[in-house]
C-alpha atoms as a PDB file:
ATOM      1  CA  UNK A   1      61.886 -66.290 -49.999  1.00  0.00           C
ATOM      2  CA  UNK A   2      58.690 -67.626 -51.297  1.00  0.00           C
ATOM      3  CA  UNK A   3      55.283 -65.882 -51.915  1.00  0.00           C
ATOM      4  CA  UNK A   4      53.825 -67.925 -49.266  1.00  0.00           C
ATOM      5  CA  UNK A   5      56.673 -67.455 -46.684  1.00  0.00           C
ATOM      6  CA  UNK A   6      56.634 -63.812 -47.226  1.00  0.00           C
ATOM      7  CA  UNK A   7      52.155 -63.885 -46.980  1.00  0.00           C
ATOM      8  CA  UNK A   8      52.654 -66.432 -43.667  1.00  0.00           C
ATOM      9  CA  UNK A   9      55.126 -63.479 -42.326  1.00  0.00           C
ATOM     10  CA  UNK A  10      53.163 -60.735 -43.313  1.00  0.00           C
ATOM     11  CA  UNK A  11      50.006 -62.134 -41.415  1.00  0.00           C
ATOM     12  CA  UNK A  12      52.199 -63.227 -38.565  1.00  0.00           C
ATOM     13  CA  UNK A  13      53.367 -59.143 -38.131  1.00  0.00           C
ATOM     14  CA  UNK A  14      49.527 -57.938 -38.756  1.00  0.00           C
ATOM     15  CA  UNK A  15      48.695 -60.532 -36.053  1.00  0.00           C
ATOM     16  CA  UNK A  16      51.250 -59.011 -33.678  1.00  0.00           C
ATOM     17  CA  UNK A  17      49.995 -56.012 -34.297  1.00  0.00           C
ATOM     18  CA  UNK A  18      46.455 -56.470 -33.761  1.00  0.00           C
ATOM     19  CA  UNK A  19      47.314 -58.373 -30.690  1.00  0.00           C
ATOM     20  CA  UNK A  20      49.735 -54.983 -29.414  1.00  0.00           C
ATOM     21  CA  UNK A  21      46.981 -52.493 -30.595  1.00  0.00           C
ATOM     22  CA  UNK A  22      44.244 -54.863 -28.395  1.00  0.00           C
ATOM     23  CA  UNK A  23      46.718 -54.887 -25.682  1.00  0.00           C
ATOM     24  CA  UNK A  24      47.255 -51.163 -25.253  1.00  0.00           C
ATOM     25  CA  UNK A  25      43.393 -50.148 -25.817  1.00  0.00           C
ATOM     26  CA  UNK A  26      42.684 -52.340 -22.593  1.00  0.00           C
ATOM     27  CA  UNK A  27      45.731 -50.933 -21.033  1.00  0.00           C
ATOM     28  CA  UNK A  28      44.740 -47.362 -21.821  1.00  0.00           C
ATOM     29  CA  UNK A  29      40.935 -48.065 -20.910  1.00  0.00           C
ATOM     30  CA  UNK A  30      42.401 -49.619 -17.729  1.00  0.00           C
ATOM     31  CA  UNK A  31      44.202 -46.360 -17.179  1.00  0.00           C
ATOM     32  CA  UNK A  32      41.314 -43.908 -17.120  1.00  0.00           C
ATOM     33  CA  UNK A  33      38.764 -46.143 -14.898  1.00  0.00           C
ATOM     34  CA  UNK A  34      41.993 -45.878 -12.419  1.00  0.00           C
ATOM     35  CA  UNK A  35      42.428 -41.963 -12.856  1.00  0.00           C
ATOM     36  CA  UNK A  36      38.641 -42.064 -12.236  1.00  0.00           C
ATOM     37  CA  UNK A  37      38.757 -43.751  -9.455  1.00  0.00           C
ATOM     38  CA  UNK A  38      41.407 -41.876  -7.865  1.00  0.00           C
ATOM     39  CA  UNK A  39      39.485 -38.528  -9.076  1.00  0.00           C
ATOM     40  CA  UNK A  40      36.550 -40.065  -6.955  1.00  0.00           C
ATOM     41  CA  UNK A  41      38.536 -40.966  -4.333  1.00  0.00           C
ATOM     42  CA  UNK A  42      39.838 -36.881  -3.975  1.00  0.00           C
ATOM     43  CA  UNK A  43      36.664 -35.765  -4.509  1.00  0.00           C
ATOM     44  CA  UNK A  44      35.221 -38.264  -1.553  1.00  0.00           C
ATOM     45  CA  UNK A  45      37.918 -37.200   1.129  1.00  0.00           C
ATOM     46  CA  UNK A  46      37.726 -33.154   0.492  1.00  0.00           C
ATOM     47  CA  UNK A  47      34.062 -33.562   0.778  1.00  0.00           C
ATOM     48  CA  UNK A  48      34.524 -35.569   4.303  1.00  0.00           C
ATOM     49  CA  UNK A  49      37.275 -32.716   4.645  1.00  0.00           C
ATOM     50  CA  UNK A  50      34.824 -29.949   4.259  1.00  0.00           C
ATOM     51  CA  UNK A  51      31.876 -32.096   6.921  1.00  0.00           C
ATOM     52  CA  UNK A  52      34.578 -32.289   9.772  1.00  0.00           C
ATOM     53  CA  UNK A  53      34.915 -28.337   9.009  1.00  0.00           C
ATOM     54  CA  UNK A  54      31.573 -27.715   9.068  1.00  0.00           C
ATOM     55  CA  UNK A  55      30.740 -30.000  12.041  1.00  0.00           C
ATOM     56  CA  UNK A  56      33.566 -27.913  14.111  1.00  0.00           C
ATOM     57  CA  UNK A  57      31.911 -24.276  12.792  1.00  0.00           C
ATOM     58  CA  UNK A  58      27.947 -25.702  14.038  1.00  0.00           C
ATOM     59  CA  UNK A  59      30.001 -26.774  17.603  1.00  0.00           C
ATOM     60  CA  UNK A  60      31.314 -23.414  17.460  1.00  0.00           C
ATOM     61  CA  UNK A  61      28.144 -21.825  16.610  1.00  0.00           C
ATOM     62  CA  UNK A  62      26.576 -24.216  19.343  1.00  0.00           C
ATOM     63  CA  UNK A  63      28.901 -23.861  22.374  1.00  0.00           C
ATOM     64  CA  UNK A  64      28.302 -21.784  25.465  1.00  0.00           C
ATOM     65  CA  UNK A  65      24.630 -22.510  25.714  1.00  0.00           C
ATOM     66  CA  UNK A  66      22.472 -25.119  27.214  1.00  0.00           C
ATOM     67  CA  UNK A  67      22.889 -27.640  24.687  1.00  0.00           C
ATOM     68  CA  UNK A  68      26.721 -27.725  24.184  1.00  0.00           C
ATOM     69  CA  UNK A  69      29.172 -27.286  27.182  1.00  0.00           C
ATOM     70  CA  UNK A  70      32.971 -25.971  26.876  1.00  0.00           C
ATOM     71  CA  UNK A  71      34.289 -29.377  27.733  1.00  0.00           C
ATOM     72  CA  UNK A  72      32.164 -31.072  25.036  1.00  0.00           C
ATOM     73  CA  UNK A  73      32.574 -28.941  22.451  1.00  0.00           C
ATOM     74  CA  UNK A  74      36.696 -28.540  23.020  1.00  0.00           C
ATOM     75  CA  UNK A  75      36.626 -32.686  22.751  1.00  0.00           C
ATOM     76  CA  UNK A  76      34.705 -32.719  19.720  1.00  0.00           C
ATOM     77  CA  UNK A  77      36.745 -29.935  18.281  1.00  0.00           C
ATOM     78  CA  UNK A  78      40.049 -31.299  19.226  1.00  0.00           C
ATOM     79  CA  UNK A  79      38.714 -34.644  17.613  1.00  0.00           C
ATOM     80  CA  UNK A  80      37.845 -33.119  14.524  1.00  0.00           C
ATOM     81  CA  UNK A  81      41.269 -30.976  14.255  1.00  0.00           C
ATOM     82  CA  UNK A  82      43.144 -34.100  14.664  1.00  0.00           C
ATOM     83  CA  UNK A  83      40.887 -35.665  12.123  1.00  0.00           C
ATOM     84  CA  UNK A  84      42.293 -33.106   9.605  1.00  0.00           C
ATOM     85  CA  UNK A  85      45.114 -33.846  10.330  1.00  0.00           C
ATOM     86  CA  UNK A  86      45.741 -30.208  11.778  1.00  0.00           C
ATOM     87  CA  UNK A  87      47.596 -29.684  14.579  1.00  0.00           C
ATOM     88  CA  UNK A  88      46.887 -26.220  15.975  1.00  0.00           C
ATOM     89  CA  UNK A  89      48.011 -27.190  20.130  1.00  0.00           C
ATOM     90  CA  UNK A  90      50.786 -24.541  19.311  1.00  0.00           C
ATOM     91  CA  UNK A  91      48.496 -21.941  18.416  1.00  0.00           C
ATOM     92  CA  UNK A  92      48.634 -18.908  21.058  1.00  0.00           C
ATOM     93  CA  UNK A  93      44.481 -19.021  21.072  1.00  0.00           C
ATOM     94  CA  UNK A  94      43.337 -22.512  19.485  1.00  0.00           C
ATOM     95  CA  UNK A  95      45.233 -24.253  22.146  1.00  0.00           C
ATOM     96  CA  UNK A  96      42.594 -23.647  24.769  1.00  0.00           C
ATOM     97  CA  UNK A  97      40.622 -26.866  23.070  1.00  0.00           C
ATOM     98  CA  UNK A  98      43.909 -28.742  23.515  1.00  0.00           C
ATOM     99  CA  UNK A  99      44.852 -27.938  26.926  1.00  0.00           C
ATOM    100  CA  UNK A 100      41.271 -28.804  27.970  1.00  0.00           C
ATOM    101  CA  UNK A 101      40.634 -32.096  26.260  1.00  0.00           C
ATOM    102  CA  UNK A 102      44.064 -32.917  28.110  1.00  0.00           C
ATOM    103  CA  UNK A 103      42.997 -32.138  31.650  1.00  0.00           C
ATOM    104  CA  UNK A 104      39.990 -33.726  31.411  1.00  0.00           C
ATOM    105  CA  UNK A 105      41.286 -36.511  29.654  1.00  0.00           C
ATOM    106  CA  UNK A 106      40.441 -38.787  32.516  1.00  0.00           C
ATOM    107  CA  UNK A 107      36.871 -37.530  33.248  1.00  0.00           C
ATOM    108  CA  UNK A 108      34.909 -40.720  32.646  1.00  0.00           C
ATOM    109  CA  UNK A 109      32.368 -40.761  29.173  1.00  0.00           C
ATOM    110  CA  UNK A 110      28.939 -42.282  27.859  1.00  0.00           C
ATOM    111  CA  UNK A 111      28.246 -45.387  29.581  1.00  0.00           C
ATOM    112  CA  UNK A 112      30.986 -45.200  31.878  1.00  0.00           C
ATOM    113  CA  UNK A 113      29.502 -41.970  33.117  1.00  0.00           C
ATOM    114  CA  UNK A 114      25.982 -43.295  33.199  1.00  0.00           C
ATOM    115  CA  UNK A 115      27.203 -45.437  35.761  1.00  0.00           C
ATOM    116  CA  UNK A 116      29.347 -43.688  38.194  1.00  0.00           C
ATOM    117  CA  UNK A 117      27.764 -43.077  41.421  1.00  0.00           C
ATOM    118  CA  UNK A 118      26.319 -39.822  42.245  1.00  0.00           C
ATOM    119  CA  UNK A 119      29.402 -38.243  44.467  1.00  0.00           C
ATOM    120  CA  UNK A 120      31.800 -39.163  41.799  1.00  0.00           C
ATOM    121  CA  UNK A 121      29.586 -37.494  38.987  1.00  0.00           C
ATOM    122  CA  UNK A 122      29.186 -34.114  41.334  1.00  0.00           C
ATOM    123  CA  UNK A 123      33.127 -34.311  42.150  1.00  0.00           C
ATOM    124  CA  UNK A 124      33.914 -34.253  37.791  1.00  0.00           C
ATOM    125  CA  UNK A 125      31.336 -31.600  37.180  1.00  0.00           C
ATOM    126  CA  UNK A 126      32.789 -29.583  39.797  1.00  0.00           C
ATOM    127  CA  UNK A 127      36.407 -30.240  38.115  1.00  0.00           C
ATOM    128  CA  UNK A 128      34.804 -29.282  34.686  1.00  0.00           C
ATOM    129  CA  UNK A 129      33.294 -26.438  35.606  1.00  0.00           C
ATOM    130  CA  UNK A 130      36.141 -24.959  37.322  1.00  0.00           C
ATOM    131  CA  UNK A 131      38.238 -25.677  34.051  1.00  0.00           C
ATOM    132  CA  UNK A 132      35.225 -23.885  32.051  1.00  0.00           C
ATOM    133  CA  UNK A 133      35.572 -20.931  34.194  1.00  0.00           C
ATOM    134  CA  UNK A 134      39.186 -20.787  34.421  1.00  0.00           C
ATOM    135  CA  UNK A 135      39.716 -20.858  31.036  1.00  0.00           C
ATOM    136  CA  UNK A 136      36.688 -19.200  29.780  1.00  0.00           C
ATOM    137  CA  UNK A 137      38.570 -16.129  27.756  1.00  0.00           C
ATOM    138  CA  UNK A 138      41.109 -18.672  26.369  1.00  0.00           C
ATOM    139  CA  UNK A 139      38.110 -20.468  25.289  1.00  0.00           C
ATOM    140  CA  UNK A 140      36.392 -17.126  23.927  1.00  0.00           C
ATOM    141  CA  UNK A 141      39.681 -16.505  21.895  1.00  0.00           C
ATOM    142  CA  UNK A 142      39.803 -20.018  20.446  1.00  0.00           C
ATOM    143  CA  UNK A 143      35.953 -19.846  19.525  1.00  0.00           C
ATOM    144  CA  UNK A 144      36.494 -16.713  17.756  1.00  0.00           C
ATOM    145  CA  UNK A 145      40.076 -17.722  16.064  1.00  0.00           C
ATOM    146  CA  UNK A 146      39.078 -20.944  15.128  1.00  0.00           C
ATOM    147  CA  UNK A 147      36.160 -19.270  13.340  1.00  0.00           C
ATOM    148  CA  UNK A 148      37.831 -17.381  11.575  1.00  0.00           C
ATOM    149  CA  UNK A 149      40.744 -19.518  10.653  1.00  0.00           C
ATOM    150  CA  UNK A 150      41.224 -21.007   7.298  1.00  0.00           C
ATOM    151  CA  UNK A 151      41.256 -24.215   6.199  1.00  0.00           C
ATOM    152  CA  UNK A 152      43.509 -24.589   3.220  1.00  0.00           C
END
């Protein structure tokens, strides 16, 4: 093998390896922007996570007087559970939001409510209220157990 065969392969392998040491900087830069961005993304949904628990503990703090209703707050509540993704229906106190976001599941809301007629309005709030005092030591429990209960 000649000098300049041997010099041609030598700068042919430094080449290669210039090109391989290029290649993996990008790959490894390209590897921490994504471990950023997933580290963002984590950070992003426990803090939306932690809101949704917060928001249910101020509707907690907020139901039973003149502002915030039972019904209400159990919808909102119920909402935000299943927004975490937790699913306490089976839970011997909790499930008072559950049971009544279900029967008054069909209780017209917003605009539709703005326009029902006045007999129809009076005929629901009668329904609610009778489910508010029905269950209004079920509801007691869940306030007070969902208050306490921890979010993991």
């Amino acid at each position: 093998m000649s000098f300049t065969a041997f010099l041609v392969v030598l700068i042919g392998c430094v080449g290669v390896i210039a090109v391989s040491l290029w290649f993996i900087g990008r790959q490894l830069k390209m590897n921490k922007l994504r471990e950023e961005k997933i580290r963002a993304g984590e950070d992003r949904f426990l803090e939306e996570r932690q809101k949704r628990i917060d928001s249910i503990r101020v509707l907690l703090k907020a139901v039973g007087t003149e502002e915030l209703n039972w019904i209400e707050a159990s919808i909102r509540i119920k909402h935000l559970l299943d927004q975490l993704s937790e699913d306490l229906s089976t839970h011997e106190d909790i499930s008072a939001f559950y049971i009544i976001t279900e029967k008054t599941m069909h209780i017209p809301t917003h605009e539709q409510w703005r326009d029902l007629p006045k007999p129809a309005k009076m005929k629901f709030r009668l329904e609610m209220d009778s489910y508010e005092v029905e269950y209004a030591e079920h509801l007691q429990r869940a306030k007070d157990s969902l208050l306490a209960y921890d979010f993991k």
